[in-house]
Each structure stands twice: as C-alpha cells, then as structure tokens.
N, C-alpha and C. Protein backbone atom coordinates (compact mmCIF):
# COMPACT_ATOMS: atom_id res chain seq x y z
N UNK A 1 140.49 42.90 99.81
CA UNK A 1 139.39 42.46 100.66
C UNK A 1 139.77 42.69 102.12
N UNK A 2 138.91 43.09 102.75
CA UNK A 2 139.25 43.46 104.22
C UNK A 2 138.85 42.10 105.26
N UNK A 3 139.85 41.94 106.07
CA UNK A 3 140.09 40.63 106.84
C UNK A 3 138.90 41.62 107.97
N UNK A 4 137.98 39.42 107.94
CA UNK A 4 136.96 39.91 109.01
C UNK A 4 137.66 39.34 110.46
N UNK A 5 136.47 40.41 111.21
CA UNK A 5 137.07 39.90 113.13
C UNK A 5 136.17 38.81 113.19
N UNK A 6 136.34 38.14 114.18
CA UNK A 6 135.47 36.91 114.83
C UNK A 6 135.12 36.85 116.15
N UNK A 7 134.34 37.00 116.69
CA UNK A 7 134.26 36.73 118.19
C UNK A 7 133.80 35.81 118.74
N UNK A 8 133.83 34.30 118.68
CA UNK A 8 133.67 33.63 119.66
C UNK A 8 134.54 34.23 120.62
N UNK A 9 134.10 33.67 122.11
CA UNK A 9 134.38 33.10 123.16
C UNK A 9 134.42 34.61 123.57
N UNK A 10 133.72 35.66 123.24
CA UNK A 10 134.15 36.85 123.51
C UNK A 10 132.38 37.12 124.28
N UNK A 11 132.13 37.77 125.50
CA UNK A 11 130.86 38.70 125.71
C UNK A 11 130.08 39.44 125.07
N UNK A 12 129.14 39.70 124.85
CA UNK A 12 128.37 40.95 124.42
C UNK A 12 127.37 41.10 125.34
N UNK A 13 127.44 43.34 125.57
CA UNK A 13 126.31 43.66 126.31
C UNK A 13 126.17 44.61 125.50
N UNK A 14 124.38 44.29 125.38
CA UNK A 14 123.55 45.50 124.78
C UNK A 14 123.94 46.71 125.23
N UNK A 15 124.01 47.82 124.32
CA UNK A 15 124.20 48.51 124.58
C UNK A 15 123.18 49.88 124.65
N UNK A 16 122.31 49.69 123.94
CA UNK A 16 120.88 50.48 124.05
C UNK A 16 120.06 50.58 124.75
N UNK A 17 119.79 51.37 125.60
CA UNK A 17 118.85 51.63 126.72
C UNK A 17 117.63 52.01 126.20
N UNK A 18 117.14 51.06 125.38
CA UNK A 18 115.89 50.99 125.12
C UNK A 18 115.15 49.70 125.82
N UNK A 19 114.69 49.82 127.07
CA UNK A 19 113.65 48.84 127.95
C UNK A 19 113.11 47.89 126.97
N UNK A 20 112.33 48.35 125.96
CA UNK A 20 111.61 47.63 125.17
C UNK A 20 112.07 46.56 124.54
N UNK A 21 113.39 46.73 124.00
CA UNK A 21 114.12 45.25 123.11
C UNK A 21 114.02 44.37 124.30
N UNK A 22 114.34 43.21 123.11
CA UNK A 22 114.33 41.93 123.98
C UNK A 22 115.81 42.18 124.78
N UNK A 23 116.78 42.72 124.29
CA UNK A 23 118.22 42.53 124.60
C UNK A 23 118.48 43.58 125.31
N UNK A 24 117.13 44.49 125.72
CA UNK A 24 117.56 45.14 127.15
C UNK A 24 118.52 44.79 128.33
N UNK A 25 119.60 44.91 128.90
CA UNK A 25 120.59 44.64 129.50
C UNK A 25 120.64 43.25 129.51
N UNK A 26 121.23 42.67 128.33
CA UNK A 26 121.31 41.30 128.09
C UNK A 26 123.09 41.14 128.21
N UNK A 27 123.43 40.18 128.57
CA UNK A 27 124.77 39.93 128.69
C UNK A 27 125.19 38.42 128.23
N UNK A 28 125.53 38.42 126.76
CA UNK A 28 125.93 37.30 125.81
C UNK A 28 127.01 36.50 125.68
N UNK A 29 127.07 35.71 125.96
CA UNK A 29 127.86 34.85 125.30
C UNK A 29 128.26 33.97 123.94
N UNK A 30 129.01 34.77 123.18
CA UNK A 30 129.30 34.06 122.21
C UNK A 30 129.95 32.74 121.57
N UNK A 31 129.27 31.93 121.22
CA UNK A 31 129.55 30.51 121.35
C UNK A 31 130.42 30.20 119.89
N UNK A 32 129.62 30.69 119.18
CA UNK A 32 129.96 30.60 117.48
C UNK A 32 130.09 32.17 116.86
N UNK A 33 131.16 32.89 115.91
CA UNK A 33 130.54 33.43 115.22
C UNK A 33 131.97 33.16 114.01
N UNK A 34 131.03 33.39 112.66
CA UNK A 34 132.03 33.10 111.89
C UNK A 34 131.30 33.98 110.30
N UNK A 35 131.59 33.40 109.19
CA UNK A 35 131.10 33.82 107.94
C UNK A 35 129.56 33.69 107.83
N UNK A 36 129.27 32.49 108.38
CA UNK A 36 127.95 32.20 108.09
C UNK A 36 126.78 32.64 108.99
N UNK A 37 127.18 33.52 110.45
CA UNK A 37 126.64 34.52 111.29
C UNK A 37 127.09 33.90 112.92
N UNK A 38 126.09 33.92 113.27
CA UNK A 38 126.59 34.20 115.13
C UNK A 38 125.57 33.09 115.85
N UNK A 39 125.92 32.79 116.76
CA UNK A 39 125.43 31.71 118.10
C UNK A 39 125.71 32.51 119.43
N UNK A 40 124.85 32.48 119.95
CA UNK A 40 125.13 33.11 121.79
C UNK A 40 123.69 32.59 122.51
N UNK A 41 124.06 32.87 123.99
CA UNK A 41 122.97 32.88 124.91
C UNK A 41 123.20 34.01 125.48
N UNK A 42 122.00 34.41 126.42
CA UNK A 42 121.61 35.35 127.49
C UNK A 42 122.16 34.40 128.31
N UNK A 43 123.16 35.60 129.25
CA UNK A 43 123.92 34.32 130.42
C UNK A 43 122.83 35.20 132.04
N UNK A 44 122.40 36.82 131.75
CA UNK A 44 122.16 37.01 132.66
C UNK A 44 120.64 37.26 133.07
N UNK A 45 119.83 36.39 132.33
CA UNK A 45 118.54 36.20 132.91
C UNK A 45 118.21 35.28 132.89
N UNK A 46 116.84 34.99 134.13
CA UNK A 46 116.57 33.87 134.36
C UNK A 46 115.12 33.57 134.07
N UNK A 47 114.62 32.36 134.23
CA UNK A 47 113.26 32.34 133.89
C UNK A 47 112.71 31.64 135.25
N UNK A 48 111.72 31.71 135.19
CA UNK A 48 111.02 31.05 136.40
C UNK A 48 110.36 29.79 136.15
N UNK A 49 111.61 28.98 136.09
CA UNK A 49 112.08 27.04 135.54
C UNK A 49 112.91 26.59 136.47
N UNK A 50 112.51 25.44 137.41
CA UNK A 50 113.75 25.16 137.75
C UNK A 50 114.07 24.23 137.38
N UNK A 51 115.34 23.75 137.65
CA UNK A 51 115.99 22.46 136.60
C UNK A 51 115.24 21.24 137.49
N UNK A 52 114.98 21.18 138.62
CA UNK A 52 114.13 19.99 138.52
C UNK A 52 113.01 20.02 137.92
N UNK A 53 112.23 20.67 137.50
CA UNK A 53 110.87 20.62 136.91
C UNK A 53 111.46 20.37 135.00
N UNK A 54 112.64 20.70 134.92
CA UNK A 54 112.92 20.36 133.82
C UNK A 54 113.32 18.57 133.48
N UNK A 55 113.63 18.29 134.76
CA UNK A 55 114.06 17.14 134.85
C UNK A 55 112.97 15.41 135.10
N UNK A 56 111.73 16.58 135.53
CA UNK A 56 110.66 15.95 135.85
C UNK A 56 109.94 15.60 134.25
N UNK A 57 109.89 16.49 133.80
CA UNK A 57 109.44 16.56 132.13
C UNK A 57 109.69 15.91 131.45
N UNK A 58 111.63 15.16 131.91
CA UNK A 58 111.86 14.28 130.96
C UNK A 58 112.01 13.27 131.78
N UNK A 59 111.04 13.16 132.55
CA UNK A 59 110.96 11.65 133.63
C UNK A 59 112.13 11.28 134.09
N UNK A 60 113.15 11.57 134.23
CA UNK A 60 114.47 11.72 135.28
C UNK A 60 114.24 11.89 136.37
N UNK A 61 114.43 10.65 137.74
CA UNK A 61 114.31 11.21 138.70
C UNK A 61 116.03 11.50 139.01
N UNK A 62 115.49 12.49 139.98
CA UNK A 62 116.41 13.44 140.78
C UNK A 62 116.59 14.10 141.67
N UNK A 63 117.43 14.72 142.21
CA UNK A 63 117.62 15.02 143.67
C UNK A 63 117.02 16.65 143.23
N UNK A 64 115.90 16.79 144.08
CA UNK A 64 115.42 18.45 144.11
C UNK A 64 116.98 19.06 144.33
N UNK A 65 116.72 20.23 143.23
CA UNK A 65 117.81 21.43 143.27
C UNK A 65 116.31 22.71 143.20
N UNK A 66 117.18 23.58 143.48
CA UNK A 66 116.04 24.92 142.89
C UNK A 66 117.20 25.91 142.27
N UNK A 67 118.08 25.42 141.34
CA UNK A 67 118.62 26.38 140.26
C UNK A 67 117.55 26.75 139.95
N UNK A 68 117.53 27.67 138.81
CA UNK A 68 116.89 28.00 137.61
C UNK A 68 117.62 28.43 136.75
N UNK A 69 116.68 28.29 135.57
CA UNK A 69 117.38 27.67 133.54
C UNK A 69 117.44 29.64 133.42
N UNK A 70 118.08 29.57 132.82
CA UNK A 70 118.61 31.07 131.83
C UNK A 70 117.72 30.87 130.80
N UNK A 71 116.89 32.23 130.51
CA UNK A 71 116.27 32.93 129.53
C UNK A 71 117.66 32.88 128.35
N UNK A 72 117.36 31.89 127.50
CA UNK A 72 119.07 31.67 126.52
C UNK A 72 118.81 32.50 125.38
N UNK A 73 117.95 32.89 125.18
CA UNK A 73 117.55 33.75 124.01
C UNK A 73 115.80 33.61 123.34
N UNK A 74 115.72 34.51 122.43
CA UNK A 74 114.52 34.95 121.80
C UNK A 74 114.18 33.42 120.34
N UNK A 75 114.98 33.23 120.40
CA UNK A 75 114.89 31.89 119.00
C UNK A 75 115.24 30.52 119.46
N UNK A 76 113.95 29.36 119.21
CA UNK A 76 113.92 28.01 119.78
C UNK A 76 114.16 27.94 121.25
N UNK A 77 112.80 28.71 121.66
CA UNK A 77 112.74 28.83 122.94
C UNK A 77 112.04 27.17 124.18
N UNK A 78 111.85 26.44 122.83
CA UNK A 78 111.69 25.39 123.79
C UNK A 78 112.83 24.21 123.81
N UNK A 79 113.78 24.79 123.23
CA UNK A 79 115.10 23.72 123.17
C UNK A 79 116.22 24.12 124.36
N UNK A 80 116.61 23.31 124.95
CA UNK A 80 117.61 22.77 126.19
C UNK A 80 119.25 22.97 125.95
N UNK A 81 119.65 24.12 126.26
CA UNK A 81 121.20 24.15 126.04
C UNK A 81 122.02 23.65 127.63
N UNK A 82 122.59 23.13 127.31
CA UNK A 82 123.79 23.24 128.66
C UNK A 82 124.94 23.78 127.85
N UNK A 83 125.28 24.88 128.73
CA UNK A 83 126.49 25.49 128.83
C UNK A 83 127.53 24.96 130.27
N UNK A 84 128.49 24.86 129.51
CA UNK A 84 129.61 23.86 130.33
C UNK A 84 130.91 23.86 130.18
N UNK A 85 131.86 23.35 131.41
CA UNK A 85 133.49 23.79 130.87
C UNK A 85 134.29 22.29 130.73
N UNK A 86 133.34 21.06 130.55
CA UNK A 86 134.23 20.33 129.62
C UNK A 86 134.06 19.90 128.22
N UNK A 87 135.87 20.15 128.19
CA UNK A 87 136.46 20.01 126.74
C UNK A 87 136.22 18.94 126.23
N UNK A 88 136.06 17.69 127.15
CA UNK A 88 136.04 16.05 126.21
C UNK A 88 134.28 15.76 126.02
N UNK A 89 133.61 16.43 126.07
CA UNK A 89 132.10 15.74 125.36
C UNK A 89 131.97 15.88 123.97
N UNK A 90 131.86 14.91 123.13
CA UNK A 90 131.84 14.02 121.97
C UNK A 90 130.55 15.67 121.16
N UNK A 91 129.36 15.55 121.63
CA UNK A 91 128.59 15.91 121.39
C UNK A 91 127.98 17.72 121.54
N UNK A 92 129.42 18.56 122.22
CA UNK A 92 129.47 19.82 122.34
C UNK A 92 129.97 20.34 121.20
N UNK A 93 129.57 21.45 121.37
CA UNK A 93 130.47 22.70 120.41
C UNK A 93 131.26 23.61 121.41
N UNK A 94 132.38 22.89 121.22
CA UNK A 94 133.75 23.04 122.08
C UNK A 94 134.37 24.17 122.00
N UNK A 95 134.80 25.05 122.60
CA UNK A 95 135.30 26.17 122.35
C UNK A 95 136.44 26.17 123.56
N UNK A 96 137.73 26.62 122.63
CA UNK A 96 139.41 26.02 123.11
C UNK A 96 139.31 27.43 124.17
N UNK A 97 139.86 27.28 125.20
CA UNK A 97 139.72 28.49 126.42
C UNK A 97 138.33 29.23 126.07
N UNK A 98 137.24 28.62 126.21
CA UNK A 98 136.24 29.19 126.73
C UNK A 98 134.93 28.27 127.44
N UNK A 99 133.85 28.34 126.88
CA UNK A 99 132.53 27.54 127.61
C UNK A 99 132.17 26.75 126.49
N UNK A 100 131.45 25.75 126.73
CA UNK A 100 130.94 25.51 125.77
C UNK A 100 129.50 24.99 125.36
N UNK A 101 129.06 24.35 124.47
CA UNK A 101 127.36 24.43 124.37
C UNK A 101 127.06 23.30 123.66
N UNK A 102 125.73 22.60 124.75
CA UNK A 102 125.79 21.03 123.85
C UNK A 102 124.07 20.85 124.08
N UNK A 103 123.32 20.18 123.79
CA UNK A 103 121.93 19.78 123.83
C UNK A 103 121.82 18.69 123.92
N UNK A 104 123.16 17.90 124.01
CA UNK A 104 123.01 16.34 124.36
C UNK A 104 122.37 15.83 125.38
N UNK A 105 121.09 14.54 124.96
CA UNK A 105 120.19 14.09 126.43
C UNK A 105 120.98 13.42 127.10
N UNK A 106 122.18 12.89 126.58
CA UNK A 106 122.80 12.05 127.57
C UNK A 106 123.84 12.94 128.79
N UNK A 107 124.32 14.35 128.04
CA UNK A 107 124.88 15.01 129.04
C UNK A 107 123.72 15.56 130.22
N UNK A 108 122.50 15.73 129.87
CA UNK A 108 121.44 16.24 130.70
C UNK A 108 121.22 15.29 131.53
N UNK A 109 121.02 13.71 131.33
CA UNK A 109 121.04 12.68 132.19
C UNK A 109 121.76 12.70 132.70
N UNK A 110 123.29 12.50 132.39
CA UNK A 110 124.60 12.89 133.36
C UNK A 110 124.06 13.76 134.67
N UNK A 111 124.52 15.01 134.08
CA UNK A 111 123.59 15.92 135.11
C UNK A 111 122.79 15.43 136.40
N UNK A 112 121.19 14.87 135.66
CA UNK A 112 120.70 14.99 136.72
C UNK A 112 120.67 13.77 137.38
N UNK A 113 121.50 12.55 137.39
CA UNK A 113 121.75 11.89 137.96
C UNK A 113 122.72 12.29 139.12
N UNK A 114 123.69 13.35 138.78
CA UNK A 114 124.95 13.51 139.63
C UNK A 114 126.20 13.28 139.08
N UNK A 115 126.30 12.83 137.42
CA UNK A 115 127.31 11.97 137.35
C UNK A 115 127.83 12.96 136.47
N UNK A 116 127.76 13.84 136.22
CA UNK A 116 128.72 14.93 135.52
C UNK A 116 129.58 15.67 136.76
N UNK A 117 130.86 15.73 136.22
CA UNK A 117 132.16 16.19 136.81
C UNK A 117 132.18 17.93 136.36
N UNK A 118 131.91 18.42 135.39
CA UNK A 118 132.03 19.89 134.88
C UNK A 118 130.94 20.67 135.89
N UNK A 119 131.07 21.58 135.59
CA UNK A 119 130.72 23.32 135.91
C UNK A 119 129.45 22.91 134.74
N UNK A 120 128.40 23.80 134.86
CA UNK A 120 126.84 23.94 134.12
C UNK A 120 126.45 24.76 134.53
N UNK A 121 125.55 25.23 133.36
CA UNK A 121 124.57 25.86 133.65
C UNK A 121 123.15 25.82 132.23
N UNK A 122 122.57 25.74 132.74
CA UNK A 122 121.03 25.61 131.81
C UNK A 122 120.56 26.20 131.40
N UNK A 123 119.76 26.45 129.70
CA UNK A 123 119.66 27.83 129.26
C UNK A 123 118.31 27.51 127.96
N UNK A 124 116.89 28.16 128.01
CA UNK A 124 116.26 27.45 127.27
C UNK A 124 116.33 28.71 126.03
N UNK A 125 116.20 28.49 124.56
CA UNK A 125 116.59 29.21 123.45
C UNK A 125 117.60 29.89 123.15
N UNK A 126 118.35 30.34 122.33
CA UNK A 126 119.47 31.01 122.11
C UNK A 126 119.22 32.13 121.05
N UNK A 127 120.59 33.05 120.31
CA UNK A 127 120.91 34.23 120.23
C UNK A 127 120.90 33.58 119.03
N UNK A 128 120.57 33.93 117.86
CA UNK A 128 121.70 33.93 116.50
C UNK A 128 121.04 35.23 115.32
N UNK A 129 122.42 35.35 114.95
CA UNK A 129 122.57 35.98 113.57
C UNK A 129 122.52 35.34 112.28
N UNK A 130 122.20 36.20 111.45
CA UNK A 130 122.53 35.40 109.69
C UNK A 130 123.91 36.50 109.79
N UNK A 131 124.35 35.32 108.42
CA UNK A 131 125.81 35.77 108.81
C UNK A 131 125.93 37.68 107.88
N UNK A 132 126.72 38.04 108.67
CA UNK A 132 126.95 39.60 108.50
C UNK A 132 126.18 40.92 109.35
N UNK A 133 125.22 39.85 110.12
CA UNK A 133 124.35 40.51 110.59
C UNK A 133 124.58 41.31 112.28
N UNK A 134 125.35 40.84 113.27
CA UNK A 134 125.65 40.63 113.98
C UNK A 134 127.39 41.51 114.01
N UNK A 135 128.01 41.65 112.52
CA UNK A 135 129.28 42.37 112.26
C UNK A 135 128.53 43.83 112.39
N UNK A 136 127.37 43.90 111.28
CA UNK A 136 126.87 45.62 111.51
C UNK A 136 126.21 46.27 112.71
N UNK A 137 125.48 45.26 113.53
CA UNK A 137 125.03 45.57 115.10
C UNK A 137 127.11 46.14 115.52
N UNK A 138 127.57 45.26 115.75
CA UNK A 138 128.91 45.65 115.94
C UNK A 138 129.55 46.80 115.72
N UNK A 139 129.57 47.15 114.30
CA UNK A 139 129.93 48.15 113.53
C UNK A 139 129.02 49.48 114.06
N UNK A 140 127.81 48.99 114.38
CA UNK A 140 126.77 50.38 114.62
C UNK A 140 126.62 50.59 116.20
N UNK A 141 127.91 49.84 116.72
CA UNK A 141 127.90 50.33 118.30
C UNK A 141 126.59 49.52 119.42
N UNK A 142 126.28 48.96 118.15
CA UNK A 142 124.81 47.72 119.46
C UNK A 142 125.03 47.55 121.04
N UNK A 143 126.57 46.75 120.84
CA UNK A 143 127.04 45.60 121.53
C UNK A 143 128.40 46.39 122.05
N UNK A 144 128.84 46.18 123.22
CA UNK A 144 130.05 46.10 124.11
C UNK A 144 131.00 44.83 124.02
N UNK A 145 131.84 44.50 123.57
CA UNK A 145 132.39 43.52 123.25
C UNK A 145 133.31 43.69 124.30
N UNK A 146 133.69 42.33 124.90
CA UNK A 146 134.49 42.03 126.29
C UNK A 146 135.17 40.76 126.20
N UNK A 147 136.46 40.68 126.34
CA UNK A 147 136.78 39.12 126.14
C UNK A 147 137.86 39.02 127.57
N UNK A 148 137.11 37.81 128.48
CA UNK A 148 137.59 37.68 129.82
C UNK A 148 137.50 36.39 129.93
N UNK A 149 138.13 35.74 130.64
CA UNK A 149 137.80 34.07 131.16
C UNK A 149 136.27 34.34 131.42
N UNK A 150 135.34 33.35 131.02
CA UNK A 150 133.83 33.19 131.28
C UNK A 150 133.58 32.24 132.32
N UNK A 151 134.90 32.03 133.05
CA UNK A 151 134.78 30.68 134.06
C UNK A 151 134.11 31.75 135.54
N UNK A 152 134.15 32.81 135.54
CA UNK A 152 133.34 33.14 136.67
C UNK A 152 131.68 33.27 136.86
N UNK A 153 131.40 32.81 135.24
CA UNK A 153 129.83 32.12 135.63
C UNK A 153 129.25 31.64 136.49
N UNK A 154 130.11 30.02 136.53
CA UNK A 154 129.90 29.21 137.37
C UNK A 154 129.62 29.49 139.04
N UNK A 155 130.73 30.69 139.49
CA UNK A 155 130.76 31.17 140.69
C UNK A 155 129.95 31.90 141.40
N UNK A 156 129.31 32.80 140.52
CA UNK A 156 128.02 33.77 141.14
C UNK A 156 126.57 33.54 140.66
N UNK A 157 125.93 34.59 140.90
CA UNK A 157 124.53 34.53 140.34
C UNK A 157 124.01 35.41 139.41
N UNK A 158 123.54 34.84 138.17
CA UNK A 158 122.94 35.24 136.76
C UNK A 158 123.04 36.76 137.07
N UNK A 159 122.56 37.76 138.06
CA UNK A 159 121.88 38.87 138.25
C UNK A 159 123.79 39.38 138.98
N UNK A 160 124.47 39.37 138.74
CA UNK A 160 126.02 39.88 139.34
C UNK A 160 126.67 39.56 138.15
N UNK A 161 126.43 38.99 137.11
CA UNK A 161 127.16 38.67 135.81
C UNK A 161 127.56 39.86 135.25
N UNK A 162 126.67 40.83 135.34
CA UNK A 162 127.37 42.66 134.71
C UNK A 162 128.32 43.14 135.66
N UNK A 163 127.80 43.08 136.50
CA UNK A 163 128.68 43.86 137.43
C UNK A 163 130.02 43.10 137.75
N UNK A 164 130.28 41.55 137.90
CA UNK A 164 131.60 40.63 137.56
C UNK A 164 132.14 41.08 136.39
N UNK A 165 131.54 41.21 135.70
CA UNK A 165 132.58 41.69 134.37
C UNK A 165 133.45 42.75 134.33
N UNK A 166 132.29 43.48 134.47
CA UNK A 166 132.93 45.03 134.80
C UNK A 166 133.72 45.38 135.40
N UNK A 167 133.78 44.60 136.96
CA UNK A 167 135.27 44.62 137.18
C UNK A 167 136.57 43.87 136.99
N UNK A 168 136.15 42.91 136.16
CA UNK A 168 137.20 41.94 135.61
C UNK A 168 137.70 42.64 134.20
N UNK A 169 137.21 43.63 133.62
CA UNK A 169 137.69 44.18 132.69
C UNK A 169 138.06 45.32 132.57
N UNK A 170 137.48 46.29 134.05
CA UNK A 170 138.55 47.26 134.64
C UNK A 170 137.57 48.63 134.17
N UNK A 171 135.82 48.40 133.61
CA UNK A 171 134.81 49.21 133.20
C UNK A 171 133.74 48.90 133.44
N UNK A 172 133.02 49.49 133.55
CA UNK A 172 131.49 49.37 133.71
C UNK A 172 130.73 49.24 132.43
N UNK A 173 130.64 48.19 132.39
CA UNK A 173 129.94 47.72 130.83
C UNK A 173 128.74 48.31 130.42
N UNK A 174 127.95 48.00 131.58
CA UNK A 174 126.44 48.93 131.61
C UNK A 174 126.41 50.60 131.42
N UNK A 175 127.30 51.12 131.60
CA UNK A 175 127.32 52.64 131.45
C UNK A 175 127.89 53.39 130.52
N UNK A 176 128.24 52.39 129.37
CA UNK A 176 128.51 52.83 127.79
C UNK A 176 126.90 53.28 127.11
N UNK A 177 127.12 54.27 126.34
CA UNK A 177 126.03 54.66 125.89
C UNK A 177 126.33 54.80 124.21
N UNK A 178 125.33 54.13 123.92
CA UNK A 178 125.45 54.49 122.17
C UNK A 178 124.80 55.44 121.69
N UNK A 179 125.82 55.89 120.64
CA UNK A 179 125.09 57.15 119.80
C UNK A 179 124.44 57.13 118.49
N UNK A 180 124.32 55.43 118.41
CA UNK A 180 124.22 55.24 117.44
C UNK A 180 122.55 54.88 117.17
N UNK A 181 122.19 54.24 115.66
CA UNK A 181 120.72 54.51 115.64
C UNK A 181 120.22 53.17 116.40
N UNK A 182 118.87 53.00 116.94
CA UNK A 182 118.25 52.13 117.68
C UNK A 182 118.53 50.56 116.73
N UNK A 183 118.04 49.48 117.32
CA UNK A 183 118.31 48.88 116.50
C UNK A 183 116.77 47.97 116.53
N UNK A 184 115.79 47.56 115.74
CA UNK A 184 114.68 46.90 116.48
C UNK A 184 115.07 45.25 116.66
N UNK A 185 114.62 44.91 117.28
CA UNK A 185 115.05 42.95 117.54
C UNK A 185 113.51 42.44 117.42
C-alpha cells in the first residue's frame, strides 16, 4: 500500500488560469487534510463585509474597525470562521506551528470587545474536499503546494498574500502553469 502525503498547515494556489473557476487565483490555507478529505479557506480575497457590520448582526457593540471578512470559500457561505494564532482556545482546530480555525461565539465576542490577545482574521465559508478528492486535484497539478510560516498573514493585506509568498519561498507562485486537464469547481 502506498503511504499517503498530508498537508495541513501547508498553502495552496490555484493553478489554472481559467478566470471562470471559483479558485481563480485563490490562495489556501490548509487547515485539515487527512483520509477523510480536506478543510481550507481563501486567505486572499475579500468581500465587501466589514467586521463591524458583522458585529452589529450579532448585536455586539463595538469599536468601528473597517477590516473586511475574507471570501473563506464556495461551501457554508453564511458561517463565521476566525482564523487565529492561539494555541490555548478550548474550542479551535489547533494546528501545532501553524494557524488555526474556530467558529466559537465566545472567541468572536472576545474579539469584538477587545479582549482577545492573538493575531485574527475573519473569513465567511470555507474550502473542503471528500476525502481523496483534493490528493487527485494534487496529483493532476491543480494546486501549488507551499509550506512557509503563515504568520505573515497577520502583517499585510489579503491582496500581497501571493506575492509574500512568493518571496518567502524563493518563486513566483502565480507563474506556474499547468499542463494538466482543467478542472471544473
């Protein structure tokens, strides 16, 4: 039997220059992937949400910010991820040297009170695979796979996330071209 790879905590960028997919220059983060398939968000688009109006929704008052929430993916697009770099919340899916991903209301209250200590960022729907599904995108050249500290999220803006990589990994991620067949999403 052939030993499978795993990629949490690892990047993915589309690699198909087809405009039309949803995952047109999408740049992923993998949260989960294992036997049973894959978890990620879109780290580098945004939607036109800002986290106070998200915060207003759930009757939280709060100090106006004008972030805005990340386009997190194409599936359960009205559910609330925070992506975040602490390790001790009870209620995340923790990932050991990397980011991690929780939907807890009490970390979102944290938040928008002020009283969270971590790095965030906000992300409405996410990425997933059934499992095996996400190995043959892989296998068929889909995806650019990149594994770098993801802590320079926090530092720039959604729209510099390709181009940070790229030079943190010493390539231009965006200018791989596949030869492989289209894939539809």
């Amino acid at each position: 039997m052939q030993e499978q790879n795993f990629f949490a905590n690892y990047f993915l960028y589309f690699q198909e220059k087809n405009s039309l997919d949803f995952f047109y220059n999408s740049l992923i983060y993998l949260f989960e992937h294992n036997q049973n398939g894959a978890l990620g968000i879109v780290l580098n688009k945004e939607i036109s949400i800002q986290e106070t109006k998200i915060f207003e929704s759930m009757k939280i008052k709060t100090k106006p910010n004008e972030k805005m929430v990340l386009n997190g993916g194409p599936v359960d697009i009205n559910k609330l991820f925070v992506i975040h770099n602490d390790n001790d919340l009870q209620e995340s899916l923790i990932n050991k040297d990397g980011l991690n991903l929780s939907s807890s209301l009490d970390l979102i209250t944290q938040i928008a009170k002020g009283q969270f200590g971590g790095c965030y960022k906000f992300a409405l729907g996410y990425c997933g695979w059934d499992a095996g599904q996400l190995d043959n995108e892989i296998k068929n050249n889909n995806w650019v796979l990149v594994k770098e500290n993801p802590e320079f999220i926090f530092q720039t803006s959604p729209e510099n996330y390709v181009k940070e990589l790229s030079i943190k990994s010493g390539f231009e991620i965006d200018r791989i071209l596949n030869t492989g067949t289209i894939t539809k999403h």
